[in-house]
C-alpha atoms as a PDB file:
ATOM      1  CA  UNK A   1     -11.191 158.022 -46.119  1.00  0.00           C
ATOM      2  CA  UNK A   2      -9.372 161.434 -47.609  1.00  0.00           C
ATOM      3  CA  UNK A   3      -9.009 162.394 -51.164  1.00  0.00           C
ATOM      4  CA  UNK A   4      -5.857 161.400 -52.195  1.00  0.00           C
ATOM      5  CA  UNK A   5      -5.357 157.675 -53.336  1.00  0.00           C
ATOM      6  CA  UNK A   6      -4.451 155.387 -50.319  1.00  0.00           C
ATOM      7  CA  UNK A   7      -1.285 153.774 -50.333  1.00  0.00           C
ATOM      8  CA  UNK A   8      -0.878 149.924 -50.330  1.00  0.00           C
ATOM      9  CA  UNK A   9       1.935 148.330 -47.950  1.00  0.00           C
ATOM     10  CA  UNK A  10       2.235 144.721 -48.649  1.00  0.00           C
ATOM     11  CA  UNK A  11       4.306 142.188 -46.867  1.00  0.00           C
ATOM     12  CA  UNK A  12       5.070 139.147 -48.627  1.00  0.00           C
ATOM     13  CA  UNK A  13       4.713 135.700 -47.274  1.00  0.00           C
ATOM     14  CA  UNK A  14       3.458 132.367 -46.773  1.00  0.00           C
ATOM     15  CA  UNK A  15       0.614 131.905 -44.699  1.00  0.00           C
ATOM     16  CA  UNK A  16       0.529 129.138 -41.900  1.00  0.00           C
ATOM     17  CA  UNK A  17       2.585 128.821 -38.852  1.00  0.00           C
ATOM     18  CA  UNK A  18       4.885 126.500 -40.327  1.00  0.00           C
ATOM     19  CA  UNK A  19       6.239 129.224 -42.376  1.00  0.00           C
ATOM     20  CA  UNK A  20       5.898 132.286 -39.833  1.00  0.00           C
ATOM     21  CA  UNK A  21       9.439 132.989 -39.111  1.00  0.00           C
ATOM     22  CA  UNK A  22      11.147 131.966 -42.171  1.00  0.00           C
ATOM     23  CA  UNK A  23      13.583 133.987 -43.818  1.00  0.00           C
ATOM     24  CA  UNK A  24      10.855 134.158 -47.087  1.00  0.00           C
ATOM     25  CA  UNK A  25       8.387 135.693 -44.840  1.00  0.00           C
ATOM     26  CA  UNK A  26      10.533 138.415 -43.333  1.00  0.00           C
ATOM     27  CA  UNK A  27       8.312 140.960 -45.699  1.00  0.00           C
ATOM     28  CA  UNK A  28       4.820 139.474 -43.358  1.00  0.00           C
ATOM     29  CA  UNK A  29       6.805 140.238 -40.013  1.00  0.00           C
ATOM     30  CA  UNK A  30       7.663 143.250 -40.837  1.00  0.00           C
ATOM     31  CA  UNK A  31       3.662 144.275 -42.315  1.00  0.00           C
ATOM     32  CA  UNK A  32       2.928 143.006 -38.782  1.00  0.00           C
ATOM     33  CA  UNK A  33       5.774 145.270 -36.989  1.00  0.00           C
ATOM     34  CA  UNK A  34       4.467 148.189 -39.053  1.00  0.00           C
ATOM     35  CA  UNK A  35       0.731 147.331 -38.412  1.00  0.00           C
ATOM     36  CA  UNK A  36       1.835 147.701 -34.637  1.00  0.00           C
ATOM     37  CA  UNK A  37       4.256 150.972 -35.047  1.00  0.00           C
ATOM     38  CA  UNK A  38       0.942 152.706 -36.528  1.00  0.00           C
ATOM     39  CA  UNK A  39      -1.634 150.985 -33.535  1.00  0.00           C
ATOM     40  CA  UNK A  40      -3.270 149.128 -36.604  1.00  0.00           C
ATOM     41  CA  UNK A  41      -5.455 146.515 -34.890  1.00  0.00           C
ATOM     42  CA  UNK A  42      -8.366 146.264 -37.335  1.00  0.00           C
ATOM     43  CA  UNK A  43      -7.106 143.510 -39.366  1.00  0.00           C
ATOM     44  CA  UNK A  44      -9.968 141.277 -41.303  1.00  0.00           C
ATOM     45  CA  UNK A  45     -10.199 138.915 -44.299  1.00  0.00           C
ATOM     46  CA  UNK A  46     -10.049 140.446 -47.609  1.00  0.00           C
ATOM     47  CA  UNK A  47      -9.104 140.155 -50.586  1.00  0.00           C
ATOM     48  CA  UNK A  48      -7.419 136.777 -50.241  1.00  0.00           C
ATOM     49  CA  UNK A  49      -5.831 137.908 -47.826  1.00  0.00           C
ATOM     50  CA  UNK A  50      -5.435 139.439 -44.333  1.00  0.00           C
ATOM     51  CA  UNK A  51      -5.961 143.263 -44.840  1.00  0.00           C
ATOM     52  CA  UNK A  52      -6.201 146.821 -42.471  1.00  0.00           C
ATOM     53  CA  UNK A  53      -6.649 150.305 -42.861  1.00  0.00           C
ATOM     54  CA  UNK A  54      -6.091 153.565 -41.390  1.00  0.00           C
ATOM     55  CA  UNK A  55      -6.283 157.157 -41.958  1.00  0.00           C
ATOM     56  CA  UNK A  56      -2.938 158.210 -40.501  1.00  0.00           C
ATOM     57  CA  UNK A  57      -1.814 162.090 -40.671  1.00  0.00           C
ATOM     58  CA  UNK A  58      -4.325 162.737 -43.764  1.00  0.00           C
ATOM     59  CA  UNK A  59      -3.254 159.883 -45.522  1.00  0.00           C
ATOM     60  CA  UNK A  60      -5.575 156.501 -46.230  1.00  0.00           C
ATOM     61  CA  UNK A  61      -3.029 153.758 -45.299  1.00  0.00           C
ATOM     62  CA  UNK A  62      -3.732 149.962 -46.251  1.00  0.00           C
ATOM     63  CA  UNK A  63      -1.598 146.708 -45.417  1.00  0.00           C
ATOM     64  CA  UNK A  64      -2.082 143.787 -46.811  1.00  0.00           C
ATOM     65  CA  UNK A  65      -0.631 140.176 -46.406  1.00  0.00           C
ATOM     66  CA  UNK A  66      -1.698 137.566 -49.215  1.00  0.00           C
ATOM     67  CA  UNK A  67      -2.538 134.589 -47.771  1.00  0.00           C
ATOM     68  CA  UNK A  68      -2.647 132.650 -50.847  1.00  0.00           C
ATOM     69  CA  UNK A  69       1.015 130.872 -51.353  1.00  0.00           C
ATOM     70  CA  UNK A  70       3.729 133.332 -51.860  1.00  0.00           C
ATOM     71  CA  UNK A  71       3.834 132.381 -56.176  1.00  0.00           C
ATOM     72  CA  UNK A  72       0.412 133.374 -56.264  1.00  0.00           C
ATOM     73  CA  UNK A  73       0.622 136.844 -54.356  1.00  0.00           C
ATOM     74  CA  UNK A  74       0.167 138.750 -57.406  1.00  0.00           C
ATOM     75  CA  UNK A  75      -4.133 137.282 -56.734  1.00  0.00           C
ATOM     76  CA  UNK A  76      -4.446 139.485 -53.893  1.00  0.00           C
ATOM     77  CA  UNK A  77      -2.472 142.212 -54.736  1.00  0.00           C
ATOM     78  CA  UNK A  78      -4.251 142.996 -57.884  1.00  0.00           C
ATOM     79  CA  UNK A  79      -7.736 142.830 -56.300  1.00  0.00           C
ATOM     80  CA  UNK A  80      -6.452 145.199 -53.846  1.00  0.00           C
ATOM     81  CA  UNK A  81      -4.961 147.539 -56.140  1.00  0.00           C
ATOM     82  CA  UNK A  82      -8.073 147.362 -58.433  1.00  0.00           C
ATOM     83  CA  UNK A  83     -10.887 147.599 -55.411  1.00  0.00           C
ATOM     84  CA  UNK A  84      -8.739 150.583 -53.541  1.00  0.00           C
ATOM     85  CA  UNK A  85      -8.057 151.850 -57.065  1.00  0.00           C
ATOM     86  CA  UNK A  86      -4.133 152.164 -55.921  1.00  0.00           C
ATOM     87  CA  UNK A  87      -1.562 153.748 -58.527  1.00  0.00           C
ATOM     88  CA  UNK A  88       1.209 151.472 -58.993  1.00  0.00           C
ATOM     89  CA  UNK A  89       3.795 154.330 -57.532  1.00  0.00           C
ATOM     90  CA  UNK A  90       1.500 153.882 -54.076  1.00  0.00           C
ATOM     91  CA  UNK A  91       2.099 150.153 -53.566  1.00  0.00           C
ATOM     92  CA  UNK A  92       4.921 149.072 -51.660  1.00  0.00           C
ATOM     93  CA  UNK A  93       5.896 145.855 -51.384  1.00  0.00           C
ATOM     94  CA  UNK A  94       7.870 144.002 -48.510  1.00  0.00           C
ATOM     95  CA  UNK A  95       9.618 140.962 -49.383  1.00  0.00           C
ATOM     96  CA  UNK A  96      13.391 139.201 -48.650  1.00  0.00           C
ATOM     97  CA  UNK A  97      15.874 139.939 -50.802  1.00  0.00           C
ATOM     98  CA  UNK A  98      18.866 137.168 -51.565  1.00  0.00           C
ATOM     99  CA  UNK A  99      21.051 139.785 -53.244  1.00  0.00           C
ATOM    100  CA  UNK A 100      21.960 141.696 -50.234  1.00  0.00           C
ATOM    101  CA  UNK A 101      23.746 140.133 -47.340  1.00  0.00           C
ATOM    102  CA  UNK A 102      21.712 139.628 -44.389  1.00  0.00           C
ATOM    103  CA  UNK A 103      20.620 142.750 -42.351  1.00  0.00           C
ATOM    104  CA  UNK A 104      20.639 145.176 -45.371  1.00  0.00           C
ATOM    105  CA  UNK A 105      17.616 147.088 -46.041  1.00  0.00           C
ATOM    106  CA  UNK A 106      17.324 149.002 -48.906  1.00  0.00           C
ATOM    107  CA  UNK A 107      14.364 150.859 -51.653  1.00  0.00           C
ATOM    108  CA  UNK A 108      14.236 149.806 -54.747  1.00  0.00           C
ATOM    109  CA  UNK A 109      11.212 151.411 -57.638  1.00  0.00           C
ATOM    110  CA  UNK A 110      10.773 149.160 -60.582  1.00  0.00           C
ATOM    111  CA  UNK A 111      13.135 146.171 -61.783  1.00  0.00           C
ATOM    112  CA  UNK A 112      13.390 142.684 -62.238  1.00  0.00           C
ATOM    113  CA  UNK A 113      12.167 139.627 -59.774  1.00  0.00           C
ATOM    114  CA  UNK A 114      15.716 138.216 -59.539  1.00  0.00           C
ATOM    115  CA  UNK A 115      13.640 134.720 -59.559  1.00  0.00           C
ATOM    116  CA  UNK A 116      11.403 135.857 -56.456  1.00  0.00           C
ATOM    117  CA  UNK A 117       8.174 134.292 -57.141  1.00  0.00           C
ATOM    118  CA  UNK A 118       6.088 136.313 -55.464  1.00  0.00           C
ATOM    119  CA  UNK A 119       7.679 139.638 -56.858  1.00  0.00           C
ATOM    120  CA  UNK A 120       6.765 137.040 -60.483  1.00  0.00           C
ATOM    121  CA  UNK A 121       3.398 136.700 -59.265  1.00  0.00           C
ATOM    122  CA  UNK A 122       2.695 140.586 -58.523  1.00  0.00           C
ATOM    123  CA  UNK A 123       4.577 141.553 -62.071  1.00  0.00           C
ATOM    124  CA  UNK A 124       2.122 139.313 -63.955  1.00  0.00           C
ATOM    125  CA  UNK A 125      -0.527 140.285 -61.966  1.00  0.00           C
ATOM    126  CA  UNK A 126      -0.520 144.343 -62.323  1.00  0.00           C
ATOM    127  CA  UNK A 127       0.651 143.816 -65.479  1.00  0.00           C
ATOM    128  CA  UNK A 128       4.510 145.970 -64.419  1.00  0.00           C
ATOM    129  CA  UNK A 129       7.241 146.039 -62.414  1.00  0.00           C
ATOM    130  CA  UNK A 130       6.560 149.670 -61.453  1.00  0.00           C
ATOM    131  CA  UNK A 131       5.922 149.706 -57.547  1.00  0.00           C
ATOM    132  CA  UNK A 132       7.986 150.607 -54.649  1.00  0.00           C
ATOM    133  CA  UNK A 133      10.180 147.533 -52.581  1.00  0.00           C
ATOM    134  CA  UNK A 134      11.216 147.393 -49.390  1.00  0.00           C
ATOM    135  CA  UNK A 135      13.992 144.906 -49.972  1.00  0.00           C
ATOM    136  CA  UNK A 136      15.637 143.272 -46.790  1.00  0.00           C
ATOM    137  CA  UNK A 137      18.446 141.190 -47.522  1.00  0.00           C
ATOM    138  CA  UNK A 138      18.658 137.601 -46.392  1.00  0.00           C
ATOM    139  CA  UNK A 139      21.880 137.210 -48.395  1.00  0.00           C
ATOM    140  CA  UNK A 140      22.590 134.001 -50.714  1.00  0.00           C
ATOM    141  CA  UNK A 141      22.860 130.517 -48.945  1.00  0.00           C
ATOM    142  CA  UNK A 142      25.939 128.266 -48.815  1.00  0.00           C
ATOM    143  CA  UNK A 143      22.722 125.925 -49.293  1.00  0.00           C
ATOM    144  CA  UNK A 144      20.083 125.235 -51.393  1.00  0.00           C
ATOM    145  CA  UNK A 145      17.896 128.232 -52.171  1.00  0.00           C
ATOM    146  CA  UNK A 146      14.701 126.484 -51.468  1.00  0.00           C
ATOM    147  CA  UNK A 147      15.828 125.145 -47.992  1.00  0.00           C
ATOM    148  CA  UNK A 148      17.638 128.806 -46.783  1.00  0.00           C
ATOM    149  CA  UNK A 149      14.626 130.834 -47.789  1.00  0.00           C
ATOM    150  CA  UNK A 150      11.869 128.135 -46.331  1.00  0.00           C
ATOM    151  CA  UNK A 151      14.118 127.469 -43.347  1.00  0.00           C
ATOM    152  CA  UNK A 152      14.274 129.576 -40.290  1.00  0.00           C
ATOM    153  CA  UNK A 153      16.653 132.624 -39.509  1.00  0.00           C
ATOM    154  CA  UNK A 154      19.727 130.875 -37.045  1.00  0.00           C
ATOM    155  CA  UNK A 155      19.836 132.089 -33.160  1.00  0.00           C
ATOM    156  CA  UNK A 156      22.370 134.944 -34.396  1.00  0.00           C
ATOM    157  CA  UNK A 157      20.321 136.455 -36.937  1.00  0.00           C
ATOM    158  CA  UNK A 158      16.950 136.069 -34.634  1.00  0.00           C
ATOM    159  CA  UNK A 159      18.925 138.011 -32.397  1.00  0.00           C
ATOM    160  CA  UNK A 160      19.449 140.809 -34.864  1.00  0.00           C
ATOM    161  CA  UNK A 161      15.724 140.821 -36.371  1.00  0.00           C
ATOM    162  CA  UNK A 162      14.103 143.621 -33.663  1.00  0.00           C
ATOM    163  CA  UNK A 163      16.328 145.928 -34.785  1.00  0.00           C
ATOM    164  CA  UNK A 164      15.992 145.057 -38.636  1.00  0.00           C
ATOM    165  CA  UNK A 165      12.609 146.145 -38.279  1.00  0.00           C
ATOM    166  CA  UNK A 166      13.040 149.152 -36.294  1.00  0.00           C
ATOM    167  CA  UNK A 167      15.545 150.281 -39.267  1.00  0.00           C
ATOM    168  CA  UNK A 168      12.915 149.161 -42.104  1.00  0.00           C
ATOM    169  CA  UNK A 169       9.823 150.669 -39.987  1.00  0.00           C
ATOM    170  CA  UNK A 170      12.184 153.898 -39.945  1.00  0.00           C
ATOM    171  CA  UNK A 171      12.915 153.590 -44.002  1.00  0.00           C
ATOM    172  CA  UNK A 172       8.959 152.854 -44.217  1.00  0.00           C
ATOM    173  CA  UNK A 173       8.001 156.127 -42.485  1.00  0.00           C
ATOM    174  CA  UNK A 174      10.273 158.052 -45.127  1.00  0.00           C
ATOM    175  CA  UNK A 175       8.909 156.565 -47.916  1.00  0.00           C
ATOM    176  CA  UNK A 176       5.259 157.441 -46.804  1.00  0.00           C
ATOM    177  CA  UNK A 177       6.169 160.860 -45.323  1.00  0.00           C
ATOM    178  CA  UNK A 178       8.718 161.812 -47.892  1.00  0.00           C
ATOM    179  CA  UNK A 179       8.482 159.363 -51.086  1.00  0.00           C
ATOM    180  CA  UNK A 180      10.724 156.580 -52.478  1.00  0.00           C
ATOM    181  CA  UNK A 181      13.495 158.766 -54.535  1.00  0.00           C
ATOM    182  CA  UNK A 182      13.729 160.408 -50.991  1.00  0.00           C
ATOM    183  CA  UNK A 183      13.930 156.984 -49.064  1.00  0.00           C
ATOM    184  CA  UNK A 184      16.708 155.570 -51.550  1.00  0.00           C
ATOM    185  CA  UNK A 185      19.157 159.015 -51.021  1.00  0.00           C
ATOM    186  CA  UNK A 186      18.993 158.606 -47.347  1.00  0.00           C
ATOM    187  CA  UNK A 187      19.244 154.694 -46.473  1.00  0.00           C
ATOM    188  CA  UNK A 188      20.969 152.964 -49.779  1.00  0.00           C
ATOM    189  CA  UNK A 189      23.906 153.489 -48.813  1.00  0.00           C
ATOM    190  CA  UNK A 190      26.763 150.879 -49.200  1.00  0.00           C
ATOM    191  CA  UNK A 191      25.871 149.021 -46.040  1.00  0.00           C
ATOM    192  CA  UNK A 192      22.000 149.809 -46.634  1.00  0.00           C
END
């Protein structure tokens, strides 16, 4: 599909339904939200996980949601990135952020896991930190951190979610169209 490498969106989750609209699988809803934006219906097993394509404007586009346990999404991803032979700066990763207040979408290349385990997982995994995130803020519970980020998003916040996506489907169409460094100067501002 094309000669350039294809790019590799991941959205980071837990599979099951039990999990499907907690705050750790915001990353998975909004794979699914950009699977839909771009009229991606050919989703099928692979690579541990639940996987599309597309050639979209020249461009080979894959998504890919582990469906091993979120601490082991670094299994799938790697496969991926070694089958589709994907350079690290092509792999974008989806996932919920604790570190920025709830709503807050912002791009982020490179860095630390900030005790994510899935961002753990994917670091051991490709053996660096060096890929693109999509970062969408949760913000830090009152709570315990296992029960807020396992626990569902309250009636306010569900409220707010359509148009969390819409904003992080429009930050995902400038990183594809116009690349990360350009993504980060127009959306990170102060209020992401």
């Amino acid at each position: 599909m094309g000669t350039a490498p294809p790019t590799l969106v991941v959205g980071l989750g837990n599979p099951g339904p039990e999990y499907r609209d907690t705050r750790h699988n915001i990353g998975a809803t909004l794979l699914r939200a950009l699977g839909d934006h771009l009229r991606i219906v050919n989703w099928r097993a692979r690579f541990k996980g639940a996987f599309a394509e597309a050639e979209r404007d020249g461009r080979h586009l894959c998504l890919l949601f582990p469906e091993t346990y979120m601490n082991l999404s670094g299994e799938s991803v790697a496969r991926a990135v070694a089958k589709l032979e994907v350079p690290l700066e092509r792999v974008i990763v989806c996932h919920d952020e604790v570190d920025l207040p709830f709503g807050v979408v912002k791009v982020k290349v490179g860095g630390g896991t900030s005790g994510h385990r899935g961002l753990r997982s994917l670091v051991q995994h490709l053996g660096s930190a060096d890929f693109v995130r999509l970062r969408l803020g949760i913000g830090r519970p009152p709570v315990d951190m296992i029960e807020h980020v396992l626990g569902c998003f309250d009636p306010a916040e569900q409220d707010a979610i359509p148009e969390i996506l819409q904003k992080s489907t429009t930050i995902m169409d400038a990183i594809l169209n116009n690349g990360p460094t350009y993504a980060m100067n127009a959306f990170n501002g102060p209020r992401g």
